[in-house]
C-alpha atoms as a PDB file:
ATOM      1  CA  UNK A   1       0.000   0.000   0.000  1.00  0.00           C
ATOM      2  CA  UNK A   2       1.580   3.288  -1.061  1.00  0.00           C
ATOM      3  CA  UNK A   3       0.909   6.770   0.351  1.00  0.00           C
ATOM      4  CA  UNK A   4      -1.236   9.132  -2.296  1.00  0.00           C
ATOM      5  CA  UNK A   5      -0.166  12.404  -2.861  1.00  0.00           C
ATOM      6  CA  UNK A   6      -2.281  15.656  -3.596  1.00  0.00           C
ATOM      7  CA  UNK A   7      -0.618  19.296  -3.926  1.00  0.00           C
ATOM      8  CA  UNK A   8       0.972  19.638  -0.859  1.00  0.00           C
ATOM      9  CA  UNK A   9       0.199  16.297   1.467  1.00  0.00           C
ATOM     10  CA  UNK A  10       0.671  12.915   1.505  1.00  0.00           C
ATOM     11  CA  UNK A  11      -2.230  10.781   3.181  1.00  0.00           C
ATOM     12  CA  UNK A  12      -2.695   6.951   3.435  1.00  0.00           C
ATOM     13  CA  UNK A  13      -6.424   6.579   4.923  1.00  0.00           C
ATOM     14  CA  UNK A  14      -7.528   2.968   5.346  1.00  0.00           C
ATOM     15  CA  UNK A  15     -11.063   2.066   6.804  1.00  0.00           C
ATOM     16  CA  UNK A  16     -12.133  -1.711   7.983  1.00  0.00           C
ATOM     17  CA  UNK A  17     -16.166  -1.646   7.003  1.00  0.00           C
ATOM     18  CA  UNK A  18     -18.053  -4.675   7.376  1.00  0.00           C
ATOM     19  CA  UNK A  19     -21.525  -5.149   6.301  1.00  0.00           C
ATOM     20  CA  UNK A  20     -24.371  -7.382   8.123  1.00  0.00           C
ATOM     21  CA  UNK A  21     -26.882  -9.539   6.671  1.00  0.00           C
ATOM     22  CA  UNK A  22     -30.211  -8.156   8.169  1.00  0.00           C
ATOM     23  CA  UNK A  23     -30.835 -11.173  11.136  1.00  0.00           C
ATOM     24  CA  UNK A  24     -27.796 -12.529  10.474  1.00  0.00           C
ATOM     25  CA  UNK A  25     -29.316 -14.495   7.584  1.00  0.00           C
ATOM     26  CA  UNK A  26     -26.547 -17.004   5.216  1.00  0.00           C
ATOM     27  CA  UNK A  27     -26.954 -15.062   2.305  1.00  0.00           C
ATOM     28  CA  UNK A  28     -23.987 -14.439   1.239  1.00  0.00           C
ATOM     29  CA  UNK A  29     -23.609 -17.964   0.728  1.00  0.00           C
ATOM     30  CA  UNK A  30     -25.081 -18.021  -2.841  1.00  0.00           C
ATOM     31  CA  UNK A  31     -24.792 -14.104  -3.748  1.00  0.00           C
ATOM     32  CA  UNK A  32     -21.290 -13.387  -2.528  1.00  0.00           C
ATOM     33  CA  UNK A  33     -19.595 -12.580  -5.564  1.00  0.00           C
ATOM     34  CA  UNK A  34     -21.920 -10.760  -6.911  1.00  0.00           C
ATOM     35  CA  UNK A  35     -22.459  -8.109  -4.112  1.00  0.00           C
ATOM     36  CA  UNK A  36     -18.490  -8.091  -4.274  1.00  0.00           C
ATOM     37  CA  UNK A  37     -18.960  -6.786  -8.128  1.00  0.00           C
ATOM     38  CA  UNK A  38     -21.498  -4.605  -7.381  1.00  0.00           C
ATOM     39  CA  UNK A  39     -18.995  -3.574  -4.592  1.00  0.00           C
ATOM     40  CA  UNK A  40     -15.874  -3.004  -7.339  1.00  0.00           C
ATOM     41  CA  UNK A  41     -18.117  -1.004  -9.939  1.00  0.00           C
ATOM     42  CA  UNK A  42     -19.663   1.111  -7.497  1.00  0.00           C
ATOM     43  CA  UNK A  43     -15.881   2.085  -6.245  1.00  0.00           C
ATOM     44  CA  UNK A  44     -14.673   2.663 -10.136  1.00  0.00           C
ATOM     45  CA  UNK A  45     -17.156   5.384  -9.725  1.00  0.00           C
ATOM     46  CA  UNK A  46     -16.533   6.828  -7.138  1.00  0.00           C
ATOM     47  CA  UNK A  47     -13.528   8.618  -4.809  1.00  0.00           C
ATOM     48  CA  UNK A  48     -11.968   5.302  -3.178  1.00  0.00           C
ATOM     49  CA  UNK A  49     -10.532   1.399  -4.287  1.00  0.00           C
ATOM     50  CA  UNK A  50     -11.170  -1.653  -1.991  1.00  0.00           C
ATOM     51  CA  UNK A  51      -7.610  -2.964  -1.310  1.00  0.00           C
ATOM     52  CA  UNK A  52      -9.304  -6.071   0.020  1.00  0.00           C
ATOM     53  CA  UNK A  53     -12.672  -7.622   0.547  1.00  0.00           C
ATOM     54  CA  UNK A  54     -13.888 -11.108   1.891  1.00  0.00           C
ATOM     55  CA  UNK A  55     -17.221 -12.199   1.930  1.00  0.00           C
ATOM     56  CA  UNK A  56     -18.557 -14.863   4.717  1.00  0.00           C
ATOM     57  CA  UNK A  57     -21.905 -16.019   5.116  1.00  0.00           C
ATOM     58  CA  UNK A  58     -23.333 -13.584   6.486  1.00  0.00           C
ATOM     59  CA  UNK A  59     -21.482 -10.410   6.384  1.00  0.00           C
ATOM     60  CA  UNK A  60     -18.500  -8.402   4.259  1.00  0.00           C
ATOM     61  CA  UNK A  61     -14.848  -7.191   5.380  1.00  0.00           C
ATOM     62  CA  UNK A  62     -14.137  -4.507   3.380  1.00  0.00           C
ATOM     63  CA  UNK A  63     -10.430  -2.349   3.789  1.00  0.00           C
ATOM     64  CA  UNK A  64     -10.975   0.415   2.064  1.00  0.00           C
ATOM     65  CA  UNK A  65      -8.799   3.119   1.055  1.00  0.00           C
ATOM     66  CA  UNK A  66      -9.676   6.415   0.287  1.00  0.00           C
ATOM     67  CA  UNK A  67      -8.854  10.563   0.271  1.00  0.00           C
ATOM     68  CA  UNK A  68      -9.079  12.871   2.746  1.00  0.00           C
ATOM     69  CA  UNK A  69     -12.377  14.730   1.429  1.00  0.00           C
ATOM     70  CA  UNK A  70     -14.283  11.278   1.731  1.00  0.00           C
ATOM     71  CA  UNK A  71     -15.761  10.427   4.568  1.00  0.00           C
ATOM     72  CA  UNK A  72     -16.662   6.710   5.850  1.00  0.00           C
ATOM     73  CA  UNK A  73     -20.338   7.384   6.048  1.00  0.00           C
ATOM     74  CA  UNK A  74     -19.944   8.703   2.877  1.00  0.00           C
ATOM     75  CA  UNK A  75     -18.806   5.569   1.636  1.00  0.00           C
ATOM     76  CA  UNK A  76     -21.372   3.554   3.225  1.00  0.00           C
ATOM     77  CA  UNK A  77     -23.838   5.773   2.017  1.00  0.00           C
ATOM     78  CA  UNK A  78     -22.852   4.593  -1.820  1.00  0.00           C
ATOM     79  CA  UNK A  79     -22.076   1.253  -0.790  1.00  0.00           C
ATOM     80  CA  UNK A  80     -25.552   0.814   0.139  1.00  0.00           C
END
């Protein structure tokens, strides 16, 4: 993971999200990679990149890494 750079700072900004199956229910069994897709093209739109993501059965662990003008409700906002 390398530092970004903008004008006159240098920032590395990490956040560990992780996203719950409403009543803990195995979804994420059978639509796992999918919601991780939906995941990637929502971030190629937006202002941050997943560095990693794992999906279990019933929730996501999502580093992301993103700028200093994005905040991580933000994020979940779009996410959602």
């Amino acid at each position: 993971m390398d530092d970004d750079t903008k004008n006159h700072a240098k920032f590395l900004i990490l956040y560990h999200l992780i996203f719950v199956c409403k009543y803990r229910k195995k979804l994420l069994i059978r639509y796992g990679d999918f919601v991780k897709f939906i995941f990637e093209e929502i971030s190629a739109k937006s202002d941050f990149v997943f560095e990693e993501m794992e999906v279990d059965q019933d929730h996501i662990h999502c580093l992301v890494k993103s700028e200093p003008s994005v905040s991580p409700l933000a994020i979940v906002r779009r996410l959602k």
